[in-house]
N, C-alpha and C. Protein backbone atom coordinates (compact mmCIF):
# COMPACT_ATOMS: atom_id res chain seq x y z
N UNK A 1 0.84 -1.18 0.00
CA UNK A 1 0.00 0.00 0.00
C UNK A 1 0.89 1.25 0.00
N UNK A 2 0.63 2.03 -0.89
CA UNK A 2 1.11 3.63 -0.95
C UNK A 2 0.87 4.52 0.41
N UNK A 3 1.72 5.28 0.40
CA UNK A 3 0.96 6.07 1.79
C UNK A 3 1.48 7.51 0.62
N UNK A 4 0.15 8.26 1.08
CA UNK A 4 0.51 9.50 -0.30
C UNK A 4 0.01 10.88 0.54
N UNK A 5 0.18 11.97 -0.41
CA UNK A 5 0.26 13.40 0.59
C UNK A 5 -0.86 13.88 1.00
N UNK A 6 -1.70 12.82 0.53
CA UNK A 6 -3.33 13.30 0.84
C UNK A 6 -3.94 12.14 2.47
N UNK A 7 -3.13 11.05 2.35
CA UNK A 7 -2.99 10.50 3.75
C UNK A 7 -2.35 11.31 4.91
N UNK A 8 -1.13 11.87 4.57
CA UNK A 8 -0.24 12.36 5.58
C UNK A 8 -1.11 13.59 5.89
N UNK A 9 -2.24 14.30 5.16
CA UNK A 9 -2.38 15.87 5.24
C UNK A 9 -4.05 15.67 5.88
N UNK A 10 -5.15 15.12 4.99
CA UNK A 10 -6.37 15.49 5.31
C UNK A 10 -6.72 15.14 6.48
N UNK A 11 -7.02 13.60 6.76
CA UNK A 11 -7.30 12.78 7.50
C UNK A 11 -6.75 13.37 8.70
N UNK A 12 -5.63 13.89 8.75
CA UNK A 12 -4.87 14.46 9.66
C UNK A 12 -5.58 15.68 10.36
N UNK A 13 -5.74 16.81 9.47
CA UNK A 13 -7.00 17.72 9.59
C UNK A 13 -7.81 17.58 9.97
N UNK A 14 -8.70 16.88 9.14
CA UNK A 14 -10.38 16.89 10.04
C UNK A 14 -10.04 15.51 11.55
N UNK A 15 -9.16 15.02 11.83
CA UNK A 15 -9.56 14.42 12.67
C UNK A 15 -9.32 15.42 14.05
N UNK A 16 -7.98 15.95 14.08
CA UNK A 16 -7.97 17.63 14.67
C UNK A 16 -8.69 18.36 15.00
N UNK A 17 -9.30 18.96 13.71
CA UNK A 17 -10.84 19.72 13.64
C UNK A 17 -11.60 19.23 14.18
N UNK A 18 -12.13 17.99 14.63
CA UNK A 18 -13.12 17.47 15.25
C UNK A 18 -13.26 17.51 16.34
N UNK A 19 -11.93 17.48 16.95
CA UNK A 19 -11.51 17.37 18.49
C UNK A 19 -11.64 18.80 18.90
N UNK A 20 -11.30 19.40 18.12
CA UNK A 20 -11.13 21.30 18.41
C UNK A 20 -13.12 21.50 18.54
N UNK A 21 -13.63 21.37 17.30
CA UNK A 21 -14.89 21.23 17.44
C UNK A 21 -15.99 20.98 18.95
N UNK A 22 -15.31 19.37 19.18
CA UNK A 22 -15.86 19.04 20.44
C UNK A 22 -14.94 20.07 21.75
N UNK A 23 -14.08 20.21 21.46
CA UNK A 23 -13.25 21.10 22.88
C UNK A 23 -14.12 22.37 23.23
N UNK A 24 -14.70 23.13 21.86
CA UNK A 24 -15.26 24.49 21.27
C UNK A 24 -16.55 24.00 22.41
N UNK A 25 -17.47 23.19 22.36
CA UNK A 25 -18.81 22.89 23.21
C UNK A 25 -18.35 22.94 24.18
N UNK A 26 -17.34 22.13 24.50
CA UNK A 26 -16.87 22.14 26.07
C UNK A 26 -16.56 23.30 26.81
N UNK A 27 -15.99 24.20 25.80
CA UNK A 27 -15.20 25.35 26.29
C UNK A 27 -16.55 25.75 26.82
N UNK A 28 -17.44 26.49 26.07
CA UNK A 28 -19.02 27.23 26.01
C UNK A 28 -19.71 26.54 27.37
N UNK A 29 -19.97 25.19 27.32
CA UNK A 29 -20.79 24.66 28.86
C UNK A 29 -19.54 25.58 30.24
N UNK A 30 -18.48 24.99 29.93
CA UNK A 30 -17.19 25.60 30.71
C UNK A 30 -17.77 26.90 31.28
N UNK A 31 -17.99 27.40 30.52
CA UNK A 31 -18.51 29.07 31.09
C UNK A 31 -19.91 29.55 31.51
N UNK A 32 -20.61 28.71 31.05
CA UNK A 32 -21.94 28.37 31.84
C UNK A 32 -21.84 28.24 32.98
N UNK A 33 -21.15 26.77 33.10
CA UNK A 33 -21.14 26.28 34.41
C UNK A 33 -20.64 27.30 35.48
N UNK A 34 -19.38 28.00 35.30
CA UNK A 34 -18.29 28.60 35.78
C UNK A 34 -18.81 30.25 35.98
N UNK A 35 -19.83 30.31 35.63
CA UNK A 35 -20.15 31.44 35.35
C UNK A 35 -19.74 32.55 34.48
N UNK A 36 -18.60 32.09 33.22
CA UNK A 36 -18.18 32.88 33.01
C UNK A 36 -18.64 33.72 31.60
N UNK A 37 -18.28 34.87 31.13
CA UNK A 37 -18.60 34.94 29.36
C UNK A 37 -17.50 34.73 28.46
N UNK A 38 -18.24 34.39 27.35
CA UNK A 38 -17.71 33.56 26.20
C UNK A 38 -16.45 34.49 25.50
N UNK A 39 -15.92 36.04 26.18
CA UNK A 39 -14.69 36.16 25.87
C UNK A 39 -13.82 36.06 27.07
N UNK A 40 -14.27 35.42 28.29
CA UNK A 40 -13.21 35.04 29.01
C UNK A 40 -12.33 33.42 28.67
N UNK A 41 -12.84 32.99 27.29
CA UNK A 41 -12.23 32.08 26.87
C UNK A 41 -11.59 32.36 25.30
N UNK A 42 -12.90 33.46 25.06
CA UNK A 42 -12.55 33.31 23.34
C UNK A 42 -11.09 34.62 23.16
N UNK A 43 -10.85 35.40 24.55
CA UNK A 43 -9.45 36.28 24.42
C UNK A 43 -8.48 35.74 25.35
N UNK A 44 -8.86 34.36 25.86
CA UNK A 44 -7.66 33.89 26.36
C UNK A 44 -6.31 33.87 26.10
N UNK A 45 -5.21 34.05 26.48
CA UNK A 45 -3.68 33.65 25.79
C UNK A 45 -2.97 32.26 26.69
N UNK A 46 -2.11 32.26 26.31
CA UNK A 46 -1.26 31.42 27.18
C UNK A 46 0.05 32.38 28.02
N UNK A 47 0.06 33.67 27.14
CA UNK A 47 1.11 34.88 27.83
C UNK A 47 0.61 35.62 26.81
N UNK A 48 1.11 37.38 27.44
CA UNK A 48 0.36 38.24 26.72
C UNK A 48 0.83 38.30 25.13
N UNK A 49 1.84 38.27 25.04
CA UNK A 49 2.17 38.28 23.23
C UNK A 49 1.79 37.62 22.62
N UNK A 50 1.42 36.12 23.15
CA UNK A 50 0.32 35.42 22.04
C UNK A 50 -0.56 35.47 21.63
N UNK A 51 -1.26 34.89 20.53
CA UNK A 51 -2.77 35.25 20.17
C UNK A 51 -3.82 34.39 21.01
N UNK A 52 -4.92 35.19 21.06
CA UNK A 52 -5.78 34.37 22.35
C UNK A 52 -6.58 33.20 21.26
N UNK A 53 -7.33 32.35 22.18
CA UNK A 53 -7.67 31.32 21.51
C UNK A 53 -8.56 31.55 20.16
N UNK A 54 -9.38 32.77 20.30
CA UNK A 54 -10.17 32.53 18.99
C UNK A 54 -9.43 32.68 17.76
N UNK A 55 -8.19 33.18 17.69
CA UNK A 55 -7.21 33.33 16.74
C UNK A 55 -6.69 32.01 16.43
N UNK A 56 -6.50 31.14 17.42
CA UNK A 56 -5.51 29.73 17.17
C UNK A 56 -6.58 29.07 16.45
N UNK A 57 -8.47 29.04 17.03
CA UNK A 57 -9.04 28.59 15.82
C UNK A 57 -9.12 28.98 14.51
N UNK A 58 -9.09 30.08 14.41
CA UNK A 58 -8.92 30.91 12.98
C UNK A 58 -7.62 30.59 11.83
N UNK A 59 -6.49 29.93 12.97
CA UNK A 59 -5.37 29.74 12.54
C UNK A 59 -5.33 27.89 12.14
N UNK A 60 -6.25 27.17 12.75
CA UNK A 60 -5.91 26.04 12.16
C UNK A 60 -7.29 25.90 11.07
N UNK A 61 -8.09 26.99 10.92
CA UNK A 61 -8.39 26.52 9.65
C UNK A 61 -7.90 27.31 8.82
N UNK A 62 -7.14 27.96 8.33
CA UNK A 62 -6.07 28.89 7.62
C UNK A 62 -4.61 28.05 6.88
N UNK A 63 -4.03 27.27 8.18
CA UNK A 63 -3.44 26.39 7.92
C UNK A 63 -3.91 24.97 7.74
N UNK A 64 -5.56 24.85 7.44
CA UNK A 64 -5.52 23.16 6.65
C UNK A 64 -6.57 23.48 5.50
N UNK A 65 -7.46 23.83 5.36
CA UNK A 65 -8.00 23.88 4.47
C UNK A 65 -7.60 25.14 3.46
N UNK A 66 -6.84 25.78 4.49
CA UNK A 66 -6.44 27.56 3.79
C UNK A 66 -5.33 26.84 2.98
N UNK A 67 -4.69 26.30 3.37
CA UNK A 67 -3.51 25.33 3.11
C UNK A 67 -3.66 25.08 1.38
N UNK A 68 -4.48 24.02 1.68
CA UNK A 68 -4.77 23.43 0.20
C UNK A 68 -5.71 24.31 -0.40
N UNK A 69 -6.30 25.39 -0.43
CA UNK A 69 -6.77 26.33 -1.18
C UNK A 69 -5.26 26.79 -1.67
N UNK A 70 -4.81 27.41 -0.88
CA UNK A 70 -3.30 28.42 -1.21
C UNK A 70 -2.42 27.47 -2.16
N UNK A 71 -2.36 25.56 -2.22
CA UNK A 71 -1.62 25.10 -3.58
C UNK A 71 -2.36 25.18 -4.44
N UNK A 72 -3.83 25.35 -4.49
CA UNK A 72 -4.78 25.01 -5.78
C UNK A 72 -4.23 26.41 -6.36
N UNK A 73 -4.08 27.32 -5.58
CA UNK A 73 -4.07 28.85 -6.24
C UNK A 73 -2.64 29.31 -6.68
N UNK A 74 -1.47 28.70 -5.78
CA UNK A 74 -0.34 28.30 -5.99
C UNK A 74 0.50 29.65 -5.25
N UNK A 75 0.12 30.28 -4.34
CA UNK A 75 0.07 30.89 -3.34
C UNK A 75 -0.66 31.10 -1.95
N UNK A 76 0.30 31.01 -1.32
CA UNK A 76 -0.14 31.63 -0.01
C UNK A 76 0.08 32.86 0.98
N UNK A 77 -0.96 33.40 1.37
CA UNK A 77 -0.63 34.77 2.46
C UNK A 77 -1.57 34.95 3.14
N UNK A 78 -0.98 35.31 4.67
CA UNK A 78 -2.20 34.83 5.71
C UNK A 78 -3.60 35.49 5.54
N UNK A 79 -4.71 35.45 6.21
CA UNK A 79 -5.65 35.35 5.82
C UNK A 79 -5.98 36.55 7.13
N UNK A 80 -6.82 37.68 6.16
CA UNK A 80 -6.70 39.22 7.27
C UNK A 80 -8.28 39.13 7.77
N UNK A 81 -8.77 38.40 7.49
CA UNK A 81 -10.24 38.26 8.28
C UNK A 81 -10.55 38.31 9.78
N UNK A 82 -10.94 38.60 10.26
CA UNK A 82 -11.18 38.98 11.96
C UNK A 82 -11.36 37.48 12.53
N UNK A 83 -11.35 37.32 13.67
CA UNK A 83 -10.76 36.09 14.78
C UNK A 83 -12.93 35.64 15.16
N UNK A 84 -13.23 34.35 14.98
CA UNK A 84 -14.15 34.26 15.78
C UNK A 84 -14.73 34.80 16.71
N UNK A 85 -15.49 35.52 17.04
CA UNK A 85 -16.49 36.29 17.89
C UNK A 85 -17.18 35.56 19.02
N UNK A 86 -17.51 34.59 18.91
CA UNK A 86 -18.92 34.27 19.54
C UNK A 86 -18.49 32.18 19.44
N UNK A 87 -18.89 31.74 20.55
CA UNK A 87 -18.77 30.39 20.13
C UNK A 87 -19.34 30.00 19.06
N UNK A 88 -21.00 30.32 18.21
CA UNK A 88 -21.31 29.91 17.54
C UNK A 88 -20.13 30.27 16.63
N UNK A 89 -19.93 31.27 16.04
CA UNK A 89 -18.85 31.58 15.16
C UNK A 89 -17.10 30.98 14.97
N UNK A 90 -17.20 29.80 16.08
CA UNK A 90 -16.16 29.40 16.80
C UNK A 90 -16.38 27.67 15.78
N UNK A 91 -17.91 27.34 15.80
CA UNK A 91 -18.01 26.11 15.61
C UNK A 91 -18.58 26.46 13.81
N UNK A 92 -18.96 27.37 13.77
CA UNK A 92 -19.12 27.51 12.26
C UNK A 92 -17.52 27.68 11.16
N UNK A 93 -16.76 28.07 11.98
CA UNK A 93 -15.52 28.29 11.21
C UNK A 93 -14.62 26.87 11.38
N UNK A 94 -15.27 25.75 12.42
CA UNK A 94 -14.73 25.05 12.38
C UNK A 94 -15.54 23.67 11.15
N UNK A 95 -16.89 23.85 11.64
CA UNK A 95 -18.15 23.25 10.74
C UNK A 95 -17.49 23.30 9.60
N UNK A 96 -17.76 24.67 8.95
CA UNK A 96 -17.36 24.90 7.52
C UNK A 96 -16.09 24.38 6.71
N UNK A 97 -15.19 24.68 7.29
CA UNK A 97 -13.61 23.88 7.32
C UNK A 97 -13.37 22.05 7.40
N UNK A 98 -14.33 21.40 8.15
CA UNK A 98 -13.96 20.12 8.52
C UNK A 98 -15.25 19.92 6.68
N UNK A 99 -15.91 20.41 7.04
CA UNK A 99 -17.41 20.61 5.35
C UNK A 99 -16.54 20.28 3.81
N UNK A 100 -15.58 21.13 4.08
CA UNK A 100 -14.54 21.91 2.98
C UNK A 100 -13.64 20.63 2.81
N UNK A 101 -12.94 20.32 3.91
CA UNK A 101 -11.80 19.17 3.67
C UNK A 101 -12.46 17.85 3.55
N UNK A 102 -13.56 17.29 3.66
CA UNK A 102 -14.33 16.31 3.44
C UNK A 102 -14.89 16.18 2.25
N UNK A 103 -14.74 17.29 1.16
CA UNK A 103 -15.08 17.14 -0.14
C UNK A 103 -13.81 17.30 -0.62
N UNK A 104 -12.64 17.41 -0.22
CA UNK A 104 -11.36 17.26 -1.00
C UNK A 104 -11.01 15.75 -1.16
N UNK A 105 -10.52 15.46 -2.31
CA UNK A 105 -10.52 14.44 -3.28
C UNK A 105 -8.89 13.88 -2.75
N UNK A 106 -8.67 12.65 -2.61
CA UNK A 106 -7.52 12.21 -2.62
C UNK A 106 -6.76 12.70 -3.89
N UNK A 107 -7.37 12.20 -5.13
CA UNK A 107 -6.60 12.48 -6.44
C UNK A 107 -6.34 13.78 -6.95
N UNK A 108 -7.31 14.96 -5.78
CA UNK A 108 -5.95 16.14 -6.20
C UNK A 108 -5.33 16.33 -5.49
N UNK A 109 -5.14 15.79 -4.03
CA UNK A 109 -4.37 16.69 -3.47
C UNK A 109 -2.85 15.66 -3.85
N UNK A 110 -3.02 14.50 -3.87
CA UNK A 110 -2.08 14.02 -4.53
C UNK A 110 -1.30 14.33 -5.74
N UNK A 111 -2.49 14.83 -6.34
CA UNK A 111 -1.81 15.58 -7.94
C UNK A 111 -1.21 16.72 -7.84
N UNK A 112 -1.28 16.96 -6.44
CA UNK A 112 -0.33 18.33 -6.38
C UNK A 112 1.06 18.17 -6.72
N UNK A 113 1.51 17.08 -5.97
CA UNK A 113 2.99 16.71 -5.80
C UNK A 113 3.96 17.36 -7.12
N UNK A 114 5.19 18.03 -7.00
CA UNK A 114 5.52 18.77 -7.51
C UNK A 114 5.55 20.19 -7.98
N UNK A 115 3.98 20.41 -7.57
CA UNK A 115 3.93 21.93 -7.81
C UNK A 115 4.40 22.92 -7.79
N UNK A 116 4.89 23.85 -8.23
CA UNK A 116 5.24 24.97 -7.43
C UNK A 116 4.16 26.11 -6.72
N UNK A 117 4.08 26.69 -5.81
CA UNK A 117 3.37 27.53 -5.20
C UNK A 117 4.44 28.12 -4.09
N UNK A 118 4.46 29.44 -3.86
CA UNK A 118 4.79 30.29 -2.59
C UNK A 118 4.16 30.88 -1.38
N UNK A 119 4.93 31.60 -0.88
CA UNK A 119 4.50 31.75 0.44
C UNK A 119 4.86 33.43 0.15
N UNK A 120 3.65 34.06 0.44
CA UNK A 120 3.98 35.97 0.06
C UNK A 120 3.87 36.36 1.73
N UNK A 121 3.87 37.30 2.02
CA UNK A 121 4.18 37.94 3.15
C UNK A 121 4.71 39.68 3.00
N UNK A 122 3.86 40.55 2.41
CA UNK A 122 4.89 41.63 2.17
C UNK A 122 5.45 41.94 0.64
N UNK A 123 6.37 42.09 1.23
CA UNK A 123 7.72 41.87 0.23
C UNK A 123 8.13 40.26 0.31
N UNK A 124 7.88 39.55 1.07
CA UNK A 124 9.01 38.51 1.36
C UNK A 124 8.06 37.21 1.03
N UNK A 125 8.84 36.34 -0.04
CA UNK A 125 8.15 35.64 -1.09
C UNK A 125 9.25 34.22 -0.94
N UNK A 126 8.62 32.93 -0.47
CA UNK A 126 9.22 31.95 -0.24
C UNK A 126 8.86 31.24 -1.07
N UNK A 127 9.47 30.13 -2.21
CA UNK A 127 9.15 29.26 -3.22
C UNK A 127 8.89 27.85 -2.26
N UNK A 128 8.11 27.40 -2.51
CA UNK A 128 7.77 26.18 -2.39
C UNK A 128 7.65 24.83 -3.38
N UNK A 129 7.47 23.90 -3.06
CA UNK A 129 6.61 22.94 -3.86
C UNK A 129 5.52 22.34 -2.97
N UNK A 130 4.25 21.87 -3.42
CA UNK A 130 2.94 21.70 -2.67
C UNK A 130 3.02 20.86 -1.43
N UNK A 131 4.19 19.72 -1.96
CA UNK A 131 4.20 19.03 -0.92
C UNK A 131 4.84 19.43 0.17
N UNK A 132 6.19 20.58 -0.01
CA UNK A 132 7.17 21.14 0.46
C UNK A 132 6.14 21.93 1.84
N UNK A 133 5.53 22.75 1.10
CA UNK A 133 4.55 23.88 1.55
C UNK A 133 3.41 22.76 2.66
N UNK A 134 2.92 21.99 2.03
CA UNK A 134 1.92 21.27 2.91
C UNK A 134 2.62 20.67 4.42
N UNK A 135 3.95 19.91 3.99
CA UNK A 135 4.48 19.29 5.26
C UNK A 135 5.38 19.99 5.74
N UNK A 136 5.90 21.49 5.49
CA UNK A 136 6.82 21.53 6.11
C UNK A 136 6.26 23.34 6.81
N UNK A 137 5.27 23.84 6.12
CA UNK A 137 4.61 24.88 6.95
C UNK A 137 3.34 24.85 7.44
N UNK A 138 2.36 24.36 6.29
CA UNK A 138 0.46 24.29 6.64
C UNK A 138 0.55 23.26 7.81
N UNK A 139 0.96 21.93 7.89
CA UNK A 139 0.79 20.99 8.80
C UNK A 139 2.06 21.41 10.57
N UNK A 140 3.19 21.65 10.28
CA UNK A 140 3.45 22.04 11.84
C UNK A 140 2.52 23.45 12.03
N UNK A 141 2.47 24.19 10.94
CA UNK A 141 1.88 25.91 11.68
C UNK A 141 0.03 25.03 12.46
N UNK A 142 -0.30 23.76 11.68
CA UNK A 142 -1.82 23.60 12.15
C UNK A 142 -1.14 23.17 13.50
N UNK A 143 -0.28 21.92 13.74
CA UNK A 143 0.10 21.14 15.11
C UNK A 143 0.06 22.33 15.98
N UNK A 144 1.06 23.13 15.77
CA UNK A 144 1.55 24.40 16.51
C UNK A 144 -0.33 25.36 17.28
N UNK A 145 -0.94 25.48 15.89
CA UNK A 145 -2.35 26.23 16.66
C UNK A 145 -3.13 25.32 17.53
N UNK A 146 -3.30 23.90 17.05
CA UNK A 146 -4.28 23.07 17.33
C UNK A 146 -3.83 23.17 19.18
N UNK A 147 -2.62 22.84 19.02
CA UNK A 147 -2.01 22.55 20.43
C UNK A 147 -2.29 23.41 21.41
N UNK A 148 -1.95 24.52 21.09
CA UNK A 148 -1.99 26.47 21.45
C UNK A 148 -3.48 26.81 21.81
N UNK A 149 -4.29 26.44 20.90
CA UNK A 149 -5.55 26.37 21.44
C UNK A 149 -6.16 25.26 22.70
N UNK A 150 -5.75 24.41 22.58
CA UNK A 150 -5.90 23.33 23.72
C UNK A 150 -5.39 23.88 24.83
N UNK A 151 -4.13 23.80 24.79
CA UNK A 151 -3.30 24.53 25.59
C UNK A 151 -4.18 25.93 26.46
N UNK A 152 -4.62 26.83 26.26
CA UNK A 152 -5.32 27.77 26.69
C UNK A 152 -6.56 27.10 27.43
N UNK A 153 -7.30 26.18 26.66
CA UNK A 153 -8.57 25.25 27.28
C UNK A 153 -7.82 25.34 28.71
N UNK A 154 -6.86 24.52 28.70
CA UNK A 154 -6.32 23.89 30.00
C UNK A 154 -6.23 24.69 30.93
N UNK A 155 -5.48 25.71 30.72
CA UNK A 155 -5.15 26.66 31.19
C UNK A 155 -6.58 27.69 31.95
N UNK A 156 -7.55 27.69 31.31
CA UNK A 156 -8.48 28.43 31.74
C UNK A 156 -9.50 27.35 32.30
N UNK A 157 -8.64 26.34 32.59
CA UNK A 157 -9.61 25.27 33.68
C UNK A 157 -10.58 24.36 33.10
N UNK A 158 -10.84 23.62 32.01
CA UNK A 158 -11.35 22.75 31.47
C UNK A 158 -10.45 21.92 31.83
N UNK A 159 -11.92 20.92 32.39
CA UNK A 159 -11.17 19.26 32.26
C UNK A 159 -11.31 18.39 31.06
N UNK A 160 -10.11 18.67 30.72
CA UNK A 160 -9.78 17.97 29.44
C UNK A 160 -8.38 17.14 29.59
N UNK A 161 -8.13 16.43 28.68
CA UNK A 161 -7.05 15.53 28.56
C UNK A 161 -6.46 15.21 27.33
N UNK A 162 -5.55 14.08 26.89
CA UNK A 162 -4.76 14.10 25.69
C UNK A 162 -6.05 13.56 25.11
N UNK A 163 -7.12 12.34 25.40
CA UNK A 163 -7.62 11.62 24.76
C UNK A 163 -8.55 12.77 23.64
N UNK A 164 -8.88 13.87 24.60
CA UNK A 164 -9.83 15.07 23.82
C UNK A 164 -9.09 15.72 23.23
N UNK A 165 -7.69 15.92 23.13
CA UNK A 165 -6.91 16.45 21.98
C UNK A 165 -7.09 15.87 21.26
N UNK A 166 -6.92 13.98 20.90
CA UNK A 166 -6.65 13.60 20.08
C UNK A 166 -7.70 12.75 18.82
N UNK A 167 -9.16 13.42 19.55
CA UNK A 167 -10.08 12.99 19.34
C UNK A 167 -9.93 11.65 18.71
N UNK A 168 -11.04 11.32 17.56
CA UNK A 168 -10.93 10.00 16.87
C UNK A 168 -9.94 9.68 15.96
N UNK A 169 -9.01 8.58 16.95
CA UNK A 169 -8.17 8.28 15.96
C UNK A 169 -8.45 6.86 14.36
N UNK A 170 -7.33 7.44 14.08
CA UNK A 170 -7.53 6.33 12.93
C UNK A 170 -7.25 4.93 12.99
N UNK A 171 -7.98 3.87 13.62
CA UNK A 171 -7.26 2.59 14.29
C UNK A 171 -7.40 1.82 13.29
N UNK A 172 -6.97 0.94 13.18
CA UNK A 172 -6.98 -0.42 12.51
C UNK A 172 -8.25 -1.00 12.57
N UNK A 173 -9.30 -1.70 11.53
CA UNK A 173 -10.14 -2.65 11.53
C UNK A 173 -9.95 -3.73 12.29
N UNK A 174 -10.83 -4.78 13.20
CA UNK A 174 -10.76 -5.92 13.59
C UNK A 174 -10.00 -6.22 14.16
């Protein structure tokens, strides 16, 4: 059996997204319960220079589905849209995104392989190739948010654990 860039990348994604998804409900009861409101979680940081959590969601769908938009287009540059608002807006940006990568096709993202596409920023313009770009910035920059966002969960007192990071994994049949 092949293992190809559309194994190493999607599957990878939405199973992430899912877990972020379910963390997103948790967070929301979290503040119910706790009494608290929904930007004492959604401007959380982990220290002040970081971005608070509704950004790290904003950021892992930027980096997976933004991802493979940015090789279809054969560029990428971050995405200037405003940070989730509101939990609903928390689970719609995640909804929409897990929606998005569930209609991506093994046979293109595989057909990327070789591509060229960059990375803009400014002035400052990095060459890639799709696969280059997929595994070596879209997928750690997603690890990096997915985590960052969890990370803050914790931090602002949800009981959570690795198993809810790692939501459904991909196990073996039988």
């Amino acid at each position: 059996m092949t293992f190809s860039l559309y194994d190493a990348t999607i599957p990878v994604f939405i199973q992430l997204l899912e877990s972020q998804r379910q963390l997103a409900d948790r967070a929301e009861a979290h503040c119910k319960e706790h009494g608290l409101v929904a930007d004492d979680i959604l401007n959380a940081r982990i220290i002040d220079d970081m971005e608070p959590y509704s950004f790290q969601i904003k950021a892992v769908a930027m980096q997976s589905m933004g991802g493979v938009e940015a090789v279809r287009k054969g560029s990428f540059s971050p995405d200037p849209d405003a940070y989730p608002d509101s939990f609903d807006a928390v689970r719609e940006k995640l909804d929409s995104t897990i929606s998005a990568l569930k209609d991506v096709s093994a046979e293109e993202v595989n057909g990327f392989l070789g591509q060229p596409m960059q990375f803009k920023l400014k002035e400052m313009v990095i060459p890639f190739t799709a696969e280059g770009f997929l595994m070596s910035f879209s997928m750690p920059n997603f690890h990096f948010h997915t985590t960052t966002a969890f990370d803050i969960l914790r931090a602002q007192g949800l009981d959570i654990g690795k198993v809810n990071y790692l939501g459904q994994m991909q196990i073996a049949a039988g």
